[in-house]
Protein backbone atom coordinates (compact mmCIF):
# COMPACT_ATOMS: atom_id res chain seq x y z
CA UNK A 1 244.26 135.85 104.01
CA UNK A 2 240.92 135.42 106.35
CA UNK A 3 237.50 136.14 105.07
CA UNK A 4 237.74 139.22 106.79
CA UNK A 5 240.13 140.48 104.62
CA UNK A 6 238.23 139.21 101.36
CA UNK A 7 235.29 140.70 102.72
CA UNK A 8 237.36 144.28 103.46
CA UNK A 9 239.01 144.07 100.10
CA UNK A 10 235.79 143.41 98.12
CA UNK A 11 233.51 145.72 100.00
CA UNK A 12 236.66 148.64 99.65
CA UNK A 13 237.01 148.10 96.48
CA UNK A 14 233.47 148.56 95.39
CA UNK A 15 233.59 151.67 97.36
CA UNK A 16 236.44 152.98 95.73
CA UNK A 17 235.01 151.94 92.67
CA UNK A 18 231.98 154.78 93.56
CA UNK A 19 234.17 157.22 95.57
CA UNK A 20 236.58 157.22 91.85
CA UNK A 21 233.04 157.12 89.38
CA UNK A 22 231.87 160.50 91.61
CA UNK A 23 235.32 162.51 92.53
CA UNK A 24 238.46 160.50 92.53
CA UNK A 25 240.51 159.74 95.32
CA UNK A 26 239.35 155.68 95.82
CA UNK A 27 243.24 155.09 96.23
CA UNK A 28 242.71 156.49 99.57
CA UNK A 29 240.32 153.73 100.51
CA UNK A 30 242.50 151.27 98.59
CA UNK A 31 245.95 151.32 99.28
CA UNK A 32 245.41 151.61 103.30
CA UNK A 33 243.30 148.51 102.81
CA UNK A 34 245.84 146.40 101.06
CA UNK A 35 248.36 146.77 103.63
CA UNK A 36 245.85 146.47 106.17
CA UNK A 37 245.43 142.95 104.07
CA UNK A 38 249.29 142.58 104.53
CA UNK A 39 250.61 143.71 101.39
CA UNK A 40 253.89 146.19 101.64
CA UNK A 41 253.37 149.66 100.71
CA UNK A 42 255.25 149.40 97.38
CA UNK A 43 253.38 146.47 96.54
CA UNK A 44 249.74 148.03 97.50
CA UNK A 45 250.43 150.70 95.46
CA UNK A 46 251.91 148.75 92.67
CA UNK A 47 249.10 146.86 92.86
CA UNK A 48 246.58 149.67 93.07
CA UNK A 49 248.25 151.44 89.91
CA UNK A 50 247.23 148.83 87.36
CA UNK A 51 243.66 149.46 88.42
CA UNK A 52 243.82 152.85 88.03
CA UNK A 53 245.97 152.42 84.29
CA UNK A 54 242.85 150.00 83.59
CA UNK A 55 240.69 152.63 84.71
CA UNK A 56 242.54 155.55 82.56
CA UNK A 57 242.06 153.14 79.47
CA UNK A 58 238.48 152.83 79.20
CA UNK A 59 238.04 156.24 80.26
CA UNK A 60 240.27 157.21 77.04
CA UNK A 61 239.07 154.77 75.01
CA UNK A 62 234.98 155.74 75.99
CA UNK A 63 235.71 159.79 75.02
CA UNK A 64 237.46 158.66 72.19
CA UNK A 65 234.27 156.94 70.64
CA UNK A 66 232.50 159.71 71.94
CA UNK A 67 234.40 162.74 70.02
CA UNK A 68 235.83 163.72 72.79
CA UNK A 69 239.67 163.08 72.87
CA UNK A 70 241.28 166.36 74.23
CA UNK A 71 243.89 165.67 72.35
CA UNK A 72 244.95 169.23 70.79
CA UNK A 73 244.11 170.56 74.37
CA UNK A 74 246.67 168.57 75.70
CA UNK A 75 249.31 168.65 73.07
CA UNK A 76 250.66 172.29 74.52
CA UNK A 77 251.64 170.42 77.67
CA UNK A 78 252.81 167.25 76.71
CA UNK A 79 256.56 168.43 76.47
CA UNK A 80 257.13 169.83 79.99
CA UNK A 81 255.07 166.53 81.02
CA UNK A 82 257.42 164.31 79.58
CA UNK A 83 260.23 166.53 80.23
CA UNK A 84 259.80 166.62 83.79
């Protein structure tokens, strides 16, 4: 890995980081630019999911200190989710 790709990776990955804060969708940035780095796919996105499980954790975690939870909302569709 060249400092081109350190510099692609970084910069990327804070602009993920903002594209995900505002709307979602920084995998689309993210993923491309691993391989592009010379990962394989399954390995980029491997790699891209523990971010995004990190990600889902704090997010939880901050709306659960907030009140917030969601959980009875969710509850009605947890069976078909798990089911499926």
């Amino acid at each position: 890995m060249d400092m081109l790709d350190v510099v692609l990776l970084v910069g990327g990955g804070l602009l993920a980081g903002s594209v995900n804060t505002m709307a979602g969708g920084g995998s689309l940035l993210t993923v491309p630019l691993l391989v592009l780095a010379g990962l394989p796919g399954d390995v980029a996105n491997g790699s891209n999911r523990v971010g995004i499980l990190a990600s889902n954790l704090s997010a939880s975690a901050t709306f659960r200190r907030l009140g917030r939870s969601g959980v009875s909302r969710a509850l009605p569709v947890l069976v078909p989710v798990i089911a499926g």
